[in-house]
N, C-alpha and C. Protein backbone atom coordinates (compact mmCIF):
# COMPACT_ATOMS: atom_id res chain seq x y z
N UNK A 1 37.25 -12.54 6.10
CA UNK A 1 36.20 -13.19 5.34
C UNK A 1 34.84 -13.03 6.03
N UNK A 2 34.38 -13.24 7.19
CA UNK A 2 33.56 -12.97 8.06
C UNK A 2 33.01 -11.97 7.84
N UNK A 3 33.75 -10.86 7.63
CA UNK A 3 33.56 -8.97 8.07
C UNK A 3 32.68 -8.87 6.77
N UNK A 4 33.42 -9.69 5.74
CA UNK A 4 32.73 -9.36 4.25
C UNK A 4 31.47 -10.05 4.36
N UNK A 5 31.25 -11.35 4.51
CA UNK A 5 30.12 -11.93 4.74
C UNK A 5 28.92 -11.44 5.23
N UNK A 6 29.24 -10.72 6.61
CA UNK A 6 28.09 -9.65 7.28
C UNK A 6 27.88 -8.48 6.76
N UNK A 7 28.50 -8.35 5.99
CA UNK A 7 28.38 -6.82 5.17
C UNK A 7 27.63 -6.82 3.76
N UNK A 8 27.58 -8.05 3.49
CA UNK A 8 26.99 -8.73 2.40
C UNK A 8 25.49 -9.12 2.97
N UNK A 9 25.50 -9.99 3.94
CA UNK A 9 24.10 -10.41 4.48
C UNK A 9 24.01 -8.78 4.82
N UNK A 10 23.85 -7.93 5.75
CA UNK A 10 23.55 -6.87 5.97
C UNK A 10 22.76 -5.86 4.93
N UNK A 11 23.76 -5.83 3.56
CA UNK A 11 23.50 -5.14 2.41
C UNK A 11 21.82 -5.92 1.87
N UNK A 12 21.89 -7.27 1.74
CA UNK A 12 21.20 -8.26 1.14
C UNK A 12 19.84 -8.11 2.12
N UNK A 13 19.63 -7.55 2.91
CA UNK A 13 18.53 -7.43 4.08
C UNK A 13 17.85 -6.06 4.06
N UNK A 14 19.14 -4.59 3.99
CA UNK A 14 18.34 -3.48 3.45
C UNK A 14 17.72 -3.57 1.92
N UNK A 15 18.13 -4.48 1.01
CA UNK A 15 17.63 -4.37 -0.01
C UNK A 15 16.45 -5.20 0.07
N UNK A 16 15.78 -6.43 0.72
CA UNK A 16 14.88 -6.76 0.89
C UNK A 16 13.61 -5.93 1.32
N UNK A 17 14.28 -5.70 2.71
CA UNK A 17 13.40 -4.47 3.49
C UNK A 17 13.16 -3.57 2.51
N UNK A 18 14.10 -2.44 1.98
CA UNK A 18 13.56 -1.36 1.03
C UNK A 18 12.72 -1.97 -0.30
N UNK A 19 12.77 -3.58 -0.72
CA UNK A 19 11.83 -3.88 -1.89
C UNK A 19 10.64 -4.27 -1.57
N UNK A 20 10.40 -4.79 -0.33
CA UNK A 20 8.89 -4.98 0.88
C UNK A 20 8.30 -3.89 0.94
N UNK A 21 9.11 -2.54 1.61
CA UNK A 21 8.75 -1.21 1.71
C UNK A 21 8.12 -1.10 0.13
N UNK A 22 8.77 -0.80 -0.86
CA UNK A 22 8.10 -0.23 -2.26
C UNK A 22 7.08 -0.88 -2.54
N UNK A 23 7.08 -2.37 -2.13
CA UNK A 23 5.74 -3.39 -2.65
C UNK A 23 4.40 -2.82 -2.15
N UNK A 24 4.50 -2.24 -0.97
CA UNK A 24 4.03 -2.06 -0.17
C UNK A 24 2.88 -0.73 -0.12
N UNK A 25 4.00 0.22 -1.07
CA UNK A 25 3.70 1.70 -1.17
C UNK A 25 3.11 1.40 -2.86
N UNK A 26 3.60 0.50 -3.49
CA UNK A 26 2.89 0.58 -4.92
C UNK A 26 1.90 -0.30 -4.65
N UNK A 27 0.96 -1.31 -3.70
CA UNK A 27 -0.03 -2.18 -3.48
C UNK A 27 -1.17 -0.65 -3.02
N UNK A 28 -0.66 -0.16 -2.32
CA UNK A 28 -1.91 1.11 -1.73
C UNK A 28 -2.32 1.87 -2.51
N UNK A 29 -1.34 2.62 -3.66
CA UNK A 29 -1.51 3.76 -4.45
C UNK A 29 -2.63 2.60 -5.60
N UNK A 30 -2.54 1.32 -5.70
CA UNK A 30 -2.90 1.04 -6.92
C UNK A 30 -4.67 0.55 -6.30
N UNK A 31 -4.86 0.15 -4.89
CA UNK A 31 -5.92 0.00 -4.11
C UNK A 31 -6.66 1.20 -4.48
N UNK A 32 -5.90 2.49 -4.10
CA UNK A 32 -6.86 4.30 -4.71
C UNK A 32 -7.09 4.30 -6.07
N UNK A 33 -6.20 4.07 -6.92
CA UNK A 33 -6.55 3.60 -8.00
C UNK A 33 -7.35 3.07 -8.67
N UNK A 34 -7.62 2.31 -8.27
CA UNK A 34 -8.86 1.51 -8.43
C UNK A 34 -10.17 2.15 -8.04
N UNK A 35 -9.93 2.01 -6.63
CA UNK A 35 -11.15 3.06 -6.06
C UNK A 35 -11.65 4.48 -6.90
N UNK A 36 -10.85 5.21 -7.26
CA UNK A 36 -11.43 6.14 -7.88
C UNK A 36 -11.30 5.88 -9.15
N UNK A 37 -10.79 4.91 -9.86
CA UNK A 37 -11.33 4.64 -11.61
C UNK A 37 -13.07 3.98 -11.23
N UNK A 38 -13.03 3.09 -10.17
CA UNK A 38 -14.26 3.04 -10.31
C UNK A 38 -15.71 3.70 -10.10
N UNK A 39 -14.89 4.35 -9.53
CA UNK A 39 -15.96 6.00 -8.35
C UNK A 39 -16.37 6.63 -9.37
N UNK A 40 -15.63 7.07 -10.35
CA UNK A 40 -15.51 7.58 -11.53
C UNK A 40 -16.14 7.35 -13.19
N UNK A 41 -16.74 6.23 -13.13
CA UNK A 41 -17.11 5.16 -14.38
C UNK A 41 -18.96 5.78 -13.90
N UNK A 42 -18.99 6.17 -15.31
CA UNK A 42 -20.55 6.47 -15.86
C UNK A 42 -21.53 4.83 -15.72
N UNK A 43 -22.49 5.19 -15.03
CA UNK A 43 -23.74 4.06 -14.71
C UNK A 43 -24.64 4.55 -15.98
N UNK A 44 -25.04 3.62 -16.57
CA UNK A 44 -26.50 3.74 -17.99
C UNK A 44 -27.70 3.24 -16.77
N UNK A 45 -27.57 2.36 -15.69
CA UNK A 45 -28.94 1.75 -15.00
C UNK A 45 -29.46 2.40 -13.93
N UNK A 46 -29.86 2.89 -13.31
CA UNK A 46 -30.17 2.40 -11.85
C UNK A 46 -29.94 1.37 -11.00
N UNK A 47 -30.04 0.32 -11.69
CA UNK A 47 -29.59 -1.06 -10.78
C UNK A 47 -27.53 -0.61 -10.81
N UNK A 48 -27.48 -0.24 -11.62
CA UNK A 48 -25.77 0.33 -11.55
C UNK A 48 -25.43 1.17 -11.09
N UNK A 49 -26.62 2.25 -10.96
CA UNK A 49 -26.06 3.31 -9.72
C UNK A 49 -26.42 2.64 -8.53
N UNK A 50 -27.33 1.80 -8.42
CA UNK A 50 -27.32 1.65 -6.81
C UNK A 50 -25.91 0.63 -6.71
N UNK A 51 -25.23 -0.30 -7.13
CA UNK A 51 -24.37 -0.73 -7.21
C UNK A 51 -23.21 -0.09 -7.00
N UNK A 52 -23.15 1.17 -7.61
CA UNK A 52 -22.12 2.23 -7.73
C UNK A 52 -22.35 3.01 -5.80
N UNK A 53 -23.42 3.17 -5.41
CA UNK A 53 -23.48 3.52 -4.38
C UNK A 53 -23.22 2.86 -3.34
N UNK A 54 -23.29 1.28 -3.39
CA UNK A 54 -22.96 0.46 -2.22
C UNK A 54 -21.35 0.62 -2.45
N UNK A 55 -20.80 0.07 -3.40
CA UNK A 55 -19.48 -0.20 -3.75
C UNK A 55 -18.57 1.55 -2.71
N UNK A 56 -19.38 2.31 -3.88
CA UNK A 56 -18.56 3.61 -2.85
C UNK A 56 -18.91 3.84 -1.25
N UNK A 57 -19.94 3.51 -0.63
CA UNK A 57 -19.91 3.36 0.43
C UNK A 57 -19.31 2.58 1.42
N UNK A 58 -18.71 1.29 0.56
CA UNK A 58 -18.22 0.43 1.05
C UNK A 58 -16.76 1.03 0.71
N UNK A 59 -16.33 1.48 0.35
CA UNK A 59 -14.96 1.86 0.16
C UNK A 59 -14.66 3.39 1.27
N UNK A 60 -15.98 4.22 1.29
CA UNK A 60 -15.62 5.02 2.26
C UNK A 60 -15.53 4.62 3.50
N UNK A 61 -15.91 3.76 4.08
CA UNK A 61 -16.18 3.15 4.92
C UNK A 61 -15.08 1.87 5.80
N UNK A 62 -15.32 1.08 5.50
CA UNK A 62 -14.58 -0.08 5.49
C UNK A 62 -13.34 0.31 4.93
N UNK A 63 -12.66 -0.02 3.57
CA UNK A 63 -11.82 0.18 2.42
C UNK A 63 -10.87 1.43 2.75
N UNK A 64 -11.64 2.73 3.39
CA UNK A 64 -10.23 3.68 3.36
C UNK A 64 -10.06 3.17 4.82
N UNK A 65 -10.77 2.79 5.36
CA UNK A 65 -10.11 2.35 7.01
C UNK A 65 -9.00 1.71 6.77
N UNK A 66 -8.79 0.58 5.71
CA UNK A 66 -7.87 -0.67 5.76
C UNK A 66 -6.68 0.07 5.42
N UNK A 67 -6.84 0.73 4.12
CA UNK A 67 -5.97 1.79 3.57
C UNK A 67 -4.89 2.88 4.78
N UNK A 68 -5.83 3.38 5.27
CA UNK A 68 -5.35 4.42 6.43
C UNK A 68 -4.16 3.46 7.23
N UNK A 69 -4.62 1.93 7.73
CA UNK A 69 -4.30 1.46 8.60
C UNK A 69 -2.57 0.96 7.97
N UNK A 70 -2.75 0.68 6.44
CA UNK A 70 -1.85 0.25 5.85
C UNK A 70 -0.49 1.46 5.27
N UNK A 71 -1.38 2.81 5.55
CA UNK A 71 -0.54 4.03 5.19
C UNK A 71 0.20 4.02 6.68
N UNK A 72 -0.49 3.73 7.14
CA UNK A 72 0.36 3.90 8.77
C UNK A 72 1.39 3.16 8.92
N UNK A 73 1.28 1.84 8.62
CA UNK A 73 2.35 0.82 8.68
C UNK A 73 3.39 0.76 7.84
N UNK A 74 2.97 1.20 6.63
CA UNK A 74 3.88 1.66 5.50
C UNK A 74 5.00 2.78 6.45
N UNK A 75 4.21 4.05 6.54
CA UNK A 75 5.05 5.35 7.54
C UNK A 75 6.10 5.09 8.52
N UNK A 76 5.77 3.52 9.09
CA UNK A 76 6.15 2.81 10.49
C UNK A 76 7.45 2.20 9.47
N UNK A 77 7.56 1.84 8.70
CA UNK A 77 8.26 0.30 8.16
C UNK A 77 9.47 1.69 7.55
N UNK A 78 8.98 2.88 7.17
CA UNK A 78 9.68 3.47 6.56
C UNK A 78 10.66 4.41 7.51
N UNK A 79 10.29 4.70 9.00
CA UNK A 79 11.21 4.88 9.90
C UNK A 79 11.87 4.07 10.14
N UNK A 80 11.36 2.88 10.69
CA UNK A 80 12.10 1.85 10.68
C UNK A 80 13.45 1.21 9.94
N UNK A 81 13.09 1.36 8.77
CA UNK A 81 13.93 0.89 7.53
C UNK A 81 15.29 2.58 7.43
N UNK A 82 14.76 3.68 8.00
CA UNK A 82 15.83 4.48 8.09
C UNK A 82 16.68 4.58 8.94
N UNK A 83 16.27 4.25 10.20
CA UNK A 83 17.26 3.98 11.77
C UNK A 83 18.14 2.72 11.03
N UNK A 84 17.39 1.50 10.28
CA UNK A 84 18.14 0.70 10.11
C UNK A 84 19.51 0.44 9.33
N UNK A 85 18.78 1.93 8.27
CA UNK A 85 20.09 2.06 7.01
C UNK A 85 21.17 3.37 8.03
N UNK A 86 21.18 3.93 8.48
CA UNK A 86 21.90 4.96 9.25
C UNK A 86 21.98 4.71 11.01
């Protein structure tokens, strides 16, 4: 009964981990997403292109840093999560 129990919690833990992992990888792709639907969107003002210019500067800047930092940890969680399943 035991053997089954840990094999159950065990199972019940890679499936957590691998649904954290995907949350994880679909939160970033949808962050770029964003970023370039908005990079992308026609300005009628000037006051909207300069808007359009802070916003993208602030995303080259700042925004892909966070990104980068979060592709990394993603990369990390995803070795991780393979030593763990094998």
């Amino acid at each position: 009964m035991e053997v089954v129990l840990y094999s159950s919690n065990r199972h019940l833990s890679r499936c957590t981990v691998i649904a954290s992992g995907v949350a994880v990888i679909h939160s970033i792709c949808e962050e770029f997403e964003t970023i370039a639907e908005r990079a992308l969107q026609e300005v009628a003002t000037t006051e909207e292109l300069m808007e359009m210019i802070d916003y993208i500067e602030e995303a080259r800047t700042n925004g892909m840093r966070k990104l980068n930092e979060r592709v990394i940890v993603s990369r990390l969680l995803t070795i991780s999560l393979f030593l763990f399943i094998f």
